[in-house]
Protein backbone atom coordinates (compact mmCIF):
# COMPACT_ATOMS: atom_id res chain seq x y z
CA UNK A 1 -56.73 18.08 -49.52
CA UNK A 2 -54.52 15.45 -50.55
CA UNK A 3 -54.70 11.92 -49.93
CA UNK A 4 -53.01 10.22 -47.06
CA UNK A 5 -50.23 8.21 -48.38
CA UNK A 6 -50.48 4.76 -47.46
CA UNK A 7 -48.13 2.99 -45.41
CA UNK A 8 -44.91 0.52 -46.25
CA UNK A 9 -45.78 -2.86 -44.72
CA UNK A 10 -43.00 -2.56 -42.30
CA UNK A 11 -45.71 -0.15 -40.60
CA UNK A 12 -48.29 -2.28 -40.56
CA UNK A 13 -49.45 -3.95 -37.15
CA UNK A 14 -48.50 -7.77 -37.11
CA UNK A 15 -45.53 -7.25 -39.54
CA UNK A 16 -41.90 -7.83 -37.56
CA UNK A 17 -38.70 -6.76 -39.67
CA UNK A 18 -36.26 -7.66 -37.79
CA UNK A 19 -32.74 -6.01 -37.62
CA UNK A 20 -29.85 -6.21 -40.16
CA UNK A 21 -26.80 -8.02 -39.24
CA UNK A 22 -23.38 -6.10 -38.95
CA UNK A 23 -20.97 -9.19 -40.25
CA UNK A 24 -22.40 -8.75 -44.43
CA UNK A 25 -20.53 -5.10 -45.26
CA UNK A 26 -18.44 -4.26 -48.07
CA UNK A 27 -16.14 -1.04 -48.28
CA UNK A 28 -15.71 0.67 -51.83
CA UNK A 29 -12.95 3.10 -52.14
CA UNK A 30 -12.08 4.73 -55.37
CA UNK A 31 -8.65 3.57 -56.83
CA UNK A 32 -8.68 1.11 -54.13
CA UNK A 33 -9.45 -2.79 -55.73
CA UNK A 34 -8.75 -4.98 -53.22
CA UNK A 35 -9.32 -5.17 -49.66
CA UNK A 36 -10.46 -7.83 -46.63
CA UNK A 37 -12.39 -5.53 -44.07
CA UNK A 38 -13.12 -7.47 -40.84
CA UNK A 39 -14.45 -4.14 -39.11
CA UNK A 40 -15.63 -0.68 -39.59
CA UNK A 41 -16.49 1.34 -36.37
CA UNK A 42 -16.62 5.13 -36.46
CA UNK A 43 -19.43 6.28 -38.42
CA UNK A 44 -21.39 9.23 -36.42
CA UNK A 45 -22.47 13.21 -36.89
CA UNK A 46 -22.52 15.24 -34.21
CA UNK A 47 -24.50 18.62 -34.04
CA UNK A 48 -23.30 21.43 -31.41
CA UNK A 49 -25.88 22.80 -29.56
CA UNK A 50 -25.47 26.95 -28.81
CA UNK A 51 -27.16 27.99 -26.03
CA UNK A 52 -28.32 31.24 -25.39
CA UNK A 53 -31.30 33.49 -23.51
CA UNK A 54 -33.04 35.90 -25.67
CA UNK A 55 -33.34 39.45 -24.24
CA UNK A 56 -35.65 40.07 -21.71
CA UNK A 57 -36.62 36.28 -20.95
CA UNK A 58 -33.69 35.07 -18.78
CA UNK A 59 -36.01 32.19 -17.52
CA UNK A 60 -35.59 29.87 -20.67
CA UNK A 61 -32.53 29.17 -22.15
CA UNK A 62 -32.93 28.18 -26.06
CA UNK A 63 -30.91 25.87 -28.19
CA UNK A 64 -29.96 26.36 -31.74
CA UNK A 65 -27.88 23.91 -33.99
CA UNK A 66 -23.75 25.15 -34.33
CA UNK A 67 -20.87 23.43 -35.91
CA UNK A 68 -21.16 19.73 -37.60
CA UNK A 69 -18.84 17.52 -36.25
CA UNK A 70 -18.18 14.07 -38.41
CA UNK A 71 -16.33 11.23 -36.35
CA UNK A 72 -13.68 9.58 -38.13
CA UNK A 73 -14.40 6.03 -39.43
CA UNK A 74 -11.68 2.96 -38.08
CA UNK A 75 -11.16 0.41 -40.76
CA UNK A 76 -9.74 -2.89 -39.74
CA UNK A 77 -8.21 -5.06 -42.82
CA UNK A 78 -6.50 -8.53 -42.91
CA UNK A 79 -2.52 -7.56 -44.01
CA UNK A 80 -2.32 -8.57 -47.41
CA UNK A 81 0.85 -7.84 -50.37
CA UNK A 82 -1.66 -5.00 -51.67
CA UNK A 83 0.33 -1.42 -51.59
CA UNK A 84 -3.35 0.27 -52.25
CA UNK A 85 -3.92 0.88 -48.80
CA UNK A 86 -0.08 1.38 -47.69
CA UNK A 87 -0.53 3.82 -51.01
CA UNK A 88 -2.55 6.08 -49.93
CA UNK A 89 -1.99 6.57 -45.72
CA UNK A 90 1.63 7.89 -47.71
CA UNK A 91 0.40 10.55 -50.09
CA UNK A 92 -0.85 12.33 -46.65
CA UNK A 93 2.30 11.60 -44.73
CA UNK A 94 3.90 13.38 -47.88
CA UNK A 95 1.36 16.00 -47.17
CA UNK A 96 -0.90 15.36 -50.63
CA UNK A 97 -3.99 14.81 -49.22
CA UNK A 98 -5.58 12.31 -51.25
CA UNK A 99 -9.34 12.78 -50.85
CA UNK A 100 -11.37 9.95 -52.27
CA UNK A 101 -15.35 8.80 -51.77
CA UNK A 102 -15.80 5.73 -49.67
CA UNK A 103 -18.92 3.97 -49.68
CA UNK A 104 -19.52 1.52 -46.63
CA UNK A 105 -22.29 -0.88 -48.03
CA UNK A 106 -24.42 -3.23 -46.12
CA UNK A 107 -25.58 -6.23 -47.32
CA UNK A 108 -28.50 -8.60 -46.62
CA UNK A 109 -28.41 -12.10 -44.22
CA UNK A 110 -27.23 -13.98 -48.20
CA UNK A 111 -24.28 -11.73 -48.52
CA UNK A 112 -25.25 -10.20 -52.09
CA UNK A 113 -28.18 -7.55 -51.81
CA UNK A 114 -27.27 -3.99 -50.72
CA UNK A 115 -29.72 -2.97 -48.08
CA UNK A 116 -27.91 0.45 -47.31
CA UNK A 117 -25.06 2.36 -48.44
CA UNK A 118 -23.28 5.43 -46.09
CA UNK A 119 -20.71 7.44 -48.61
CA UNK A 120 -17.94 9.53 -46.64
CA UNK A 121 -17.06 12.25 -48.99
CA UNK A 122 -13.84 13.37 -49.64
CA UNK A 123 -12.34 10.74 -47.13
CA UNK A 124 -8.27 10.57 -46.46
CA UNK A 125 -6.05 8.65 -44.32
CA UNK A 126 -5.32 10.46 -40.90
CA UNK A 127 -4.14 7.29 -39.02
CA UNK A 128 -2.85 4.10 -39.51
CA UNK A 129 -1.66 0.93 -36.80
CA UNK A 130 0.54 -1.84 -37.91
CA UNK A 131 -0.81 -5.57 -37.19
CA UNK A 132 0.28 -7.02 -34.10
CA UNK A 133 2.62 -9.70 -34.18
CA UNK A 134 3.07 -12.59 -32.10
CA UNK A 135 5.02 -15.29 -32.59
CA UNK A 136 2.42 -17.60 -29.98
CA UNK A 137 -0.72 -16.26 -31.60
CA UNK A 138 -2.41 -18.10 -34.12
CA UNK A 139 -4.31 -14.68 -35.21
CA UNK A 140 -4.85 -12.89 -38.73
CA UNK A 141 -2.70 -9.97 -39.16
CA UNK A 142 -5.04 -7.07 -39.08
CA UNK A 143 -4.24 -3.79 -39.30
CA UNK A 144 -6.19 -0.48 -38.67
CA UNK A 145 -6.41 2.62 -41.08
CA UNK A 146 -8.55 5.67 -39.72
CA UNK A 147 -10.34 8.32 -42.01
CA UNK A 148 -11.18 11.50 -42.20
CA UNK A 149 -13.96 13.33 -44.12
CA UNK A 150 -16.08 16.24 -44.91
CA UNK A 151 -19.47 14.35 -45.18
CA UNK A 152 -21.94 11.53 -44.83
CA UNK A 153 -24.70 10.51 -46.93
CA UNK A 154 -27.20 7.78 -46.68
CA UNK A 155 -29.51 5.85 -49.03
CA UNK A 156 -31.14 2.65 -48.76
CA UNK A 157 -32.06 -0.10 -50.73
CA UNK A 158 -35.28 1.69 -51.82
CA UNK A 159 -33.24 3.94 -53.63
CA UNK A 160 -34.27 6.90 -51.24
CA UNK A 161 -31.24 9.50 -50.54
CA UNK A 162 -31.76 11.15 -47.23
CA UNK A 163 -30.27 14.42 -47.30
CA UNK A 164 -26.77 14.67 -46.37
CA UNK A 165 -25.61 15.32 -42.40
């Protein structure tokens, strides 16, 4: 019999952790060097369910796990002169899919620790919306690209890699 391993002090009684903010992120994209995120929305895994009866027992109706499902990911960016981004939404309109790994970091309250990372794998541009302009608006110009990918893996700052969805 092994000994019960004992538990991180975020399990203890009386210790409170509280939340992490959403405003400290970072987005790393390979071959891309610059870029001023204001938002990423989008990340999520979904899992079909397949229903069926087994023979003989048409009183219970069973799930099993089907086809994974990953939602795209909506960046928003301030417009800058970069052609990075610009770049590569036009290898796929040329129809070169240009499938890179994007890591969506989030950082502590300061701003500089990673606290947890999410990598899309083999991510490519499958939408893109100009910034809105308006000549009475006193507003950054942010546009919005969307990706696509084939994957999503998460570690946190402990180092641990759960296993991909």
């Amino acid at each position: 019999m092994t000994a019960p391993t004992p538990a991180s002090p975020a399990a203890q009684p009386g210790n409170v952790l509280d939340p992490f903010p959403t405003w400290n992120f970072k987005l790393i994209v390979d071959k891309i060097a610059e870029g001023h995120f204001t938002e990423i929305s989008g990340l999520g895994v979904k899992v079909e369910r397949i229903s069926y009866r087994e023979a003989g027992n048409n009183a219970v109706v069973r799930a099993v796990p089907g086809r994974v499902t990953y939602s795209s990911v909506t960046l928003r960016y301030g417009l800058t002169a970069s052609p990075e981004m610009w770049d590569w939404l036009t290898t796929a309109v040329q129809g070169r899919v240009d499938r890179r790994t994007a890591h969506i970091l989030l950082l502590d309250p300061s701003g500089i620790n990673e606290v947890m990372r999410w990598t899309l794998n083999n991510a490519w541009v499958e939408q893109w919306h100009g910034a809105v302009l308006d000549a009475m608006s006193h507003e950054l110009a942010i546009e919005t690209l969307v990706l696509a990918h084939e994957g999503l893996q998460r570690v946190t700052n402990s180092g641990r890699t759960a296993p991909q969805a």
